[in-house]
C-alpha atoms as a PDB file:
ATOM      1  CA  UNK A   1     -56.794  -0.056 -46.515  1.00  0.00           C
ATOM      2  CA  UNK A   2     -59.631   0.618 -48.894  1.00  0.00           C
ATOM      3  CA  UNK A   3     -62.931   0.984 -48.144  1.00  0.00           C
ATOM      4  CA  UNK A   4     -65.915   0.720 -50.438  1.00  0.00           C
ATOM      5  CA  UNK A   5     -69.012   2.150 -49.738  1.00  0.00           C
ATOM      6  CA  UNK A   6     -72.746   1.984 -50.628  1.00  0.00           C
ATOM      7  CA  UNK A   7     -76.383   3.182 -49.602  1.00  0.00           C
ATOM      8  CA  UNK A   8     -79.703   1.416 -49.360  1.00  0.00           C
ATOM      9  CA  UNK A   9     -83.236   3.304 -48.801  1.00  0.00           C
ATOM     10  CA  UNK A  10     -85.692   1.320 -46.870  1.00  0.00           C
ATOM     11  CA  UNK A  11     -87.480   2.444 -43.648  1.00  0.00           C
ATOM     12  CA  UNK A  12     -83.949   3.163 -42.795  1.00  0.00           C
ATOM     13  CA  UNK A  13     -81.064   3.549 -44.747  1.00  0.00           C
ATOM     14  CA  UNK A  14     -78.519   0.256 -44.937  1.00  0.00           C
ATOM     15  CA  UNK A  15     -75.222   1.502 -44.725  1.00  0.00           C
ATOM     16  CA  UNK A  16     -72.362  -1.327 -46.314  1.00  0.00           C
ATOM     17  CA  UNK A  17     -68.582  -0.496 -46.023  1.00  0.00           C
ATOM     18  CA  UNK A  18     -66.087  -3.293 -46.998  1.00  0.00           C
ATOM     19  CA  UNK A  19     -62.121  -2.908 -46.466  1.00  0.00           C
ATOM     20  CA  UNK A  20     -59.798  -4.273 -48.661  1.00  0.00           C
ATOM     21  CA  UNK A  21     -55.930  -3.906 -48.752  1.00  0.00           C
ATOM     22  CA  UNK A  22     -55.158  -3.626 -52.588  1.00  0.00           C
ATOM     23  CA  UNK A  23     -56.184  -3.247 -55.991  1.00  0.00           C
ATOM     24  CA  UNK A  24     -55.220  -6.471 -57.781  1.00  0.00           C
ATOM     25  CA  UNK A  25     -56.618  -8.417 -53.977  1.00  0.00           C
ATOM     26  CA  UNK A  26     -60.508  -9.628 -53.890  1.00  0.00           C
ATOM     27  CA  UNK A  27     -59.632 -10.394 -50.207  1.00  0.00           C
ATOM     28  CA  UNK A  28     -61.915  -8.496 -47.774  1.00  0.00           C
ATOM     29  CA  UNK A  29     -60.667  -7.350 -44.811  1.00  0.00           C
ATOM     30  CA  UNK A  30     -63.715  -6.575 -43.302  1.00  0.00           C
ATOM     31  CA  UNK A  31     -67.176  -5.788 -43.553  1.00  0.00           C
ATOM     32  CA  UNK A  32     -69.060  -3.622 -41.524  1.00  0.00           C
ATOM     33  CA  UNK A  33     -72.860  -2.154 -42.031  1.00  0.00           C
ATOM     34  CA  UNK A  34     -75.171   0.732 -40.096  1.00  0.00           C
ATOM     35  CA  UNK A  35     -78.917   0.991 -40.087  1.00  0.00           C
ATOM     36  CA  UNK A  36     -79.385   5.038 -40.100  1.00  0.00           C
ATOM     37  CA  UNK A  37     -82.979   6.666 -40.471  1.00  0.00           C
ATOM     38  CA  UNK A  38     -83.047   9.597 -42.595  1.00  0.00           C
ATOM     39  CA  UNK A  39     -85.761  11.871 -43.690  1.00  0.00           C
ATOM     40  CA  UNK A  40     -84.430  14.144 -46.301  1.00  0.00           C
ATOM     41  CA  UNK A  41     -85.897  13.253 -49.743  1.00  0.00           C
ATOM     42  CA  UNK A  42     -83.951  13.156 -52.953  1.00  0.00           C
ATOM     43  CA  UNK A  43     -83.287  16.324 -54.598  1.00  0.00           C
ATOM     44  CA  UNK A  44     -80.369  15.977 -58.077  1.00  0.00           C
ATOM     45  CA  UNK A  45     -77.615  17.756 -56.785  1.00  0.00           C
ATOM     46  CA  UNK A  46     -77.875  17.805 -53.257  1.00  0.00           C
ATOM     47  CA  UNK A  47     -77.644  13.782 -52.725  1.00  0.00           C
ATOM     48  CA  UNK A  48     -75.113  14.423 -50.135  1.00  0.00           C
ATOM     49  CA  UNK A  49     -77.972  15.773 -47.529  1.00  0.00           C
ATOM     50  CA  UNK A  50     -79.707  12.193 -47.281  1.00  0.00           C
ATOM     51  CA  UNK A  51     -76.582  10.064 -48.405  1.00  0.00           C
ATOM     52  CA  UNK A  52     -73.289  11.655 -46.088  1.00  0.00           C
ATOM     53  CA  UNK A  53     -75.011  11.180 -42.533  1.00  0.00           C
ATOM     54  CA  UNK A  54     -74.747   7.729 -43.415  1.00  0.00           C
ATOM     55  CA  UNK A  55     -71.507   7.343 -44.778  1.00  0.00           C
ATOM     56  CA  UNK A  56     -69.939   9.600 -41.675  1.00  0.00           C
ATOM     57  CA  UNK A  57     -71.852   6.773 -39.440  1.00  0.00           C
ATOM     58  CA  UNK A  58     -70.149   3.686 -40.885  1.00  0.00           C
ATOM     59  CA  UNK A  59     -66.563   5.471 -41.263  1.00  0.00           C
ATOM     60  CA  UNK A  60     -66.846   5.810 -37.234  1.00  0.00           C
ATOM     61  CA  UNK A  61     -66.207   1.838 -37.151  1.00  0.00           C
ATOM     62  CA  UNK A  62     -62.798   2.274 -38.446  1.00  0.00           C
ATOM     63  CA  UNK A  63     -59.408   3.982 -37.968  1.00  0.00           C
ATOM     64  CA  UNK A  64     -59.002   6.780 -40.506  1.00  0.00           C
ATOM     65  CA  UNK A  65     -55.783   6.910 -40.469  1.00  0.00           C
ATOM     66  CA  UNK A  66     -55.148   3.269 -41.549  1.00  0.00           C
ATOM     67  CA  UNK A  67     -57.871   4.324 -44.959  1.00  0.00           C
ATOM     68  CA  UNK A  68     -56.023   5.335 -47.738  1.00  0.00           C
ATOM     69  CA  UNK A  69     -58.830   5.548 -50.048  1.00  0.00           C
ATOM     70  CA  UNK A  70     -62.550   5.935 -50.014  1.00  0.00           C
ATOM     71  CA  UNK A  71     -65.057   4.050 -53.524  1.00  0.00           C
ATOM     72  CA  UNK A  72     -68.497   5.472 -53.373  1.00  0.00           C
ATOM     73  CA  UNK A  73     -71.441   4.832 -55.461  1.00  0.00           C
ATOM     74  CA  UNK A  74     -71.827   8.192 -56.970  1.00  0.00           C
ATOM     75  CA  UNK A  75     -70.954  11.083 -57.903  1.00  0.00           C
ATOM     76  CA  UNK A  76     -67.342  13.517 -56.154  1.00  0.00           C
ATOM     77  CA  UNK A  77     -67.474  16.441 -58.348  1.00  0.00           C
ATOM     78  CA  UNK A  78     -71.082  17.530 -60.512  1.00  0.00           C
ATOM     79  CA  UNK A  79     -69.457  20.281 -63.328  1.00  0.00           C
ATOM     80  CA  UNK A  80     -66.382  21.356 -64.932  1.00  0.00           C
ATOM     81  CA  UNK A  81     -66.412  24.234 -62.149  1.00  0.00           C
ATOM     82  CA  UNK A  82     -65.759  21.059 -59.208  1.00  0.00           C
ATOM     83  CA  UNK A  83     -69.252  21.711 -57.930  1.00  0.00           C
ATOM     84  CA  UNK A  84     -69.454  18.958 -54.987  1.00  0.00           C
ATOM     85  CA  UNK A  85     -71.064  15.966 -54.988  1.00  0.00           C
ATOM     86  CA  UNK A  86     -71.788  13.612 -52.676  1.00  0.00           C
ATOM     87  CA  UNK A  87     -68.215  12.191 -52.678  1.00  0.00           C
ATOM     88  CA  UNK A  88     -67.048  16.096 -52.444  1.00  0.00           C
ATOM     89  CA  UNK A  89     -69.034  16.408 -49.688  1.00  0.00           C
ATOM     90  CA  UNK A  90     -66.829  13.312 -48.245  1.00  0.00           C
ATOM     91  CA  UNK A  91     -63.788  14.708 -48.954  1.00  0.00           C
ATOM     92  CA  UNK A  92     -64.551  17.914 -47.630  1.00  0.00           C
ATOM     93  CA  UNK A  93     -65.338  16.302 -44.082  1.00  0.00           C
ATOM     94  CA  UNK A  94     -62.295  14.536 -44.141  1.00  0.00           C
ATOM     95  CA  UNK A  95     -60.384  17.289 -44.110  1.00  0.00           C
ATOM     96  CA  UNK A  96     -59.243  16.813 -47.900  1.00  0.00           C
ATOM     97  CA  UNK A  97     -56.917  14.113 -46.414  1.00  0.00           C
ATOM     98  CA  UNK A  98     -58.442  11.180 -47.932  1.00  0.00           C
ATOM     99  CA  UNK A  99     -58.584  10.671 -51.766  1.00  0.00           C
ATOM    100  CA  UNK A 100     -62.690   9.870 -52.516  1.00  0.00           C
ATOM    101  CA  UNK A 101     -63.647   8.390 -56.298  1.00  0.00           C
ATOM    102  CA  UNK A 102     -66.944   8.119 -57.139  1.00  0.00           C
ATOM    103  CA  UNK A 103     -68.352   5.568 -59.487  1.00  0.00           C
ATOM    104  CA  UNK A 104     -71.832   6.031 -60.823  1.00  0.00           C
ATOM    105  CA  UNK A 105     -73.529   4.128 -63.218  1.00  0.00           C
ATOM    106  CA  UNK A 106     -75.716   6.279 -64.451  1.00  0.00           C
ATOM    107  CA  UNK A 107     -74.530   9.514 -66.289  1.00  0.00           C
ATOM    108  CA  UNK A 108     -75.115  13.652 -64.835  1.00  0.00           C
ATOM    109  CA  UNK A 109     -74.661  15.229 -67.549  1.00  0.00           C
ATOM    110  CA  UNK A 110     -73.990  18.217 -66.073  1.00  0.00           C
ATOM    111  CA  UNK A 111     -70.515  16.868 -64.720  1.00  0.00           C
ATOM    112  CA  UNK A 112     -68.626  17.219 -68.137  1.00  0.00           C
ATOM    113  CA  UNK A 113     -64.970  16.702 -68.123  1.00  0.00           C
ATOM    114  CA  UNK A 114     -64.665  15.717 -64.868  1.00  0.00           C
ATOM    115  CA  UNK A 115     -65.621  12.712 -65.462  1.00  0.00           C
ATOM    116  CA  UNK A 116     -64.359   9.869 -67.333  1.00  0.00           C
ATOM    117  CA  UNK A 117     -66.478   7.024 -68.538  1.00  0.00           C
ATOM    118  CA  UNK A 118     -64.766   3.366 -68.899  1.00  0.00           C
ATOM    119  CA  UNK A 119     -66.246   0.148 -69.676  1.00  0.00           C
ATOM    120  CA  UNK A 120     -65.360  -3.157 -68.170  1.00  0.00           C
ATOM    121  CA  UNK A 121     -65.830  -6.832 -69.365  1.00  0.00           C
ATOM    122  CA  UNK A 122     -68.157  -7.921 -72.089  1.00  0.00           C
ATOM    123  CA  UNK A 123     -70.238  -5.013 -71.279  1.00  0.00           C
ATOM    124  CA  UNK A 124     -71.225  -1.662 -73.636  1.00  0.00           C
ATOM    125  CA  UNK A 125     -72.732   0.486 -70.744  1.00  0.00           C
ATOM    126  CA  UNK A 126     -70.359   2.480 -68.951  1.00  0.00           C
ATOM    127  CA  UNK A 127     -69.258   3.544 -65.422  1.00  0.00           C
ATOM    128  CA  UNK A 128     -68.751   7.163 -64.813  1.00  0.00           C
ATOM    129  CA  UNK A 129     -65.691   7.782 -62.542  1.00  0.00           C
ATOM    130  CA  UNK A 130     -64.943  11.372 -60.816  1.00  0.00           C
ATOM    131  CA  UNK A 131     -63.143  12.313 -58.102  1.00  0.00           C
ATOM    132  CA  UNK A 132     -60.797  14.238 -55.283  1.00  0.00           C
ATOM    133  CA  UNK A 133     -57.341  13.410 -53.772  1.00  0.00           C
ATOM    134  CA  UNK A 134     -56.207  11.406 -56.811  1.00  0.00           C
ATOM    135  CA  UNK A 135     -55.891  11.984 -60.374  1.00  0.00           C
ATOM    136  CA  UNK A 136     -59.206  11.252 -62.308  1.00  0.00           C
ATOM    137  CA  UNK A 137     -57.546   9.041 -65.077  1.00  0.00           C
ATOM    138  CA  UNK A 138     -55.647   6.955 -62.376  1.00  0.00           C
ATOM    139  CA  UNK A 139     -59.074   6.875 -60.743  1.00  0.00           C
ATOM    140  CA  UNK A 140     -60.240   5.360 -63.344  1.00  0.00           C
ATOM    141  CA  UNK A 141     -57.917   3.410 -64.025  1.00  0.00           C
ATOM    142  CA  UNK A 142     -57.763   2.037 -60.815  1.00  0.00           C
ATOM    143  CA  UNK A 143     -61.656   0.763 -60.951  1.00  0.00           C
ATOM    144  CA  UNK A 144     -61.439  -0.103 -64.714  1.00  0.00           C
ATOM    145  CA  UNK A 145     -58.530  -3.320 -63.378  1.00  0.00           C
ATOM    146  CA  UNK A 146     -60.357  -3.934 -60.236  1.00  0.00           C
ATOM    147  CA  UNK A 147     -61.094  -7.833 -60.046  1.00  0.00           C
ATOM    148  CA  UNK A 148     -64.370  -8.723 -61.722  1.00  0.00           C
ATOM    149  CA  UNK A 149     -64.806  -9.953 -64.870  1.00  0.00           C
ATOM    150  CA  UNK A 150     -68.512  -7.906 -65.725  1.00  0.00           C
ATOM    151  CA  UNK A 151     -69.474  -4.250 -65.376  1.00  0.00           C
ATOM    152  CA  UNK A 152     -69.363  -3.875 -61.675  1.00  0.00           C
ATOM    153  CA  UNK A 153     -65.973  -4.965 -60.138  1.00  0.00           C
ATOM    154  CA  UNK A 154     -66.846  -7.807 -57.907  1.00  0.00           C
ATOM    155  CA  UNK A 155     -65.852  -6.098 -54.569  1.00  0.00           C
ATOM    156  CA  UNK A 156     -68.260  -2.937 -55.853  1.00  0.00           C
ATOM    157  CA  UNK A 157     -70.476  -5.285 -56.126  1.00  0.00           C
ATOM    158  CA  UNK A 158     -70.725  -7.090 -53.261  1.00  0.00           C
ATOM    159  CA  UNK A 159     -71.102  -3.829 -50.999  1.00  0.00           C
ATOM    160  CA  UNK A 160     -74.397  -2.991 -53.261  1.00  0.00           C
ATOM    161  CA  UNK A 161     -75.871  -6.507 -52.536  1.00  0.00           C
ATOM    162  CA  UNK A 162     -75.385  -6.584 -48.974  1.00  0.00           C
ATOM    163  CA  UNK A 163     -76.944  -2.869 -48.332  1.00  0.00           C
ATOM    164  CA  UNK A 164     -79.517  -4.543 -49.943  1.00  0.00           C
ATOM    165  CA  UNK A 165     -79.861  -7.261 -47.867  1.00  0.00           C
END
């Protein structure tokens, strides 16, 4: 199973997770979602500290051992030196057991080469793609043919609308 994940700030933070089984499948699984107050601010660089509360909160509604691999909407790795992000955080927490790839769609330039930029559909703005457990070009790779036909692959999309919600 895959699980995509992604963030909302309100009064409380929206937490959307939805599990998928494969790649080339649009088929969800599942779909769960957390309310989680949070009252650390946003400071570039340390996301994680208002962000990962959240995302350790929804992965408690599923069976870790049946994940295989964990989409966030972000950033894993912040420099050529593997500085953590929030999806570093993420993989750190899990124990380095579960592959985490980040896909942000706005550029840190401070991440350099690890991170590859693709572009999907029609569109000219890219996605920036890092991450941990998995090579970073199959990472990409992997979100580049995800189903979708515009920027944002559909199921990607979907998890931002409904933390939104």
């Amino acid at each position: 199973m895959i699980l995509a994940i992604d963030v909302h700030y309100r009064n409380l933070a929206k937490t959307v997770a939805i599990s998928f089984k494969d790649w080339e499948s649009e088929e969800i699984l599942d779909i769960k979602e957390s309310l989680t107050a949070y009252d650390s601010e946003y400071i570039p660089g340390e996301f994680y500290k208002r962000e990962l509360p959240c995302i350790e909160e929804i992965l408690t509604h599923f069976n870790l051992r049946d994940v295989e691999l964990i989409i966030i909407d972000g950033y894993v790795t912040l420099n050529d030196e593997g500085k953590p992000g929030l999806g570093g955080h993420l993989f750190q927490k899990l124990n380095s057991k579960i592959p985490v790839i980040g896909v942000a769609k706005k550029n840190y330039n401070e991440a350099g080469t690890n991170q590859i930029s693709i572009t999907r559909g029609n569109s000219r703005a890219p996605l920036f793609i890092t991450s941990l457990g998995i090579n970073l070009n199959e990472a990409a790779l992997l979100i580049k043919n995800m189903k979708g036909d515009y920027r944002i692959p559909d199921l990607l999309k979907l998890a931002d609308q409904k933390s939104k919600e």
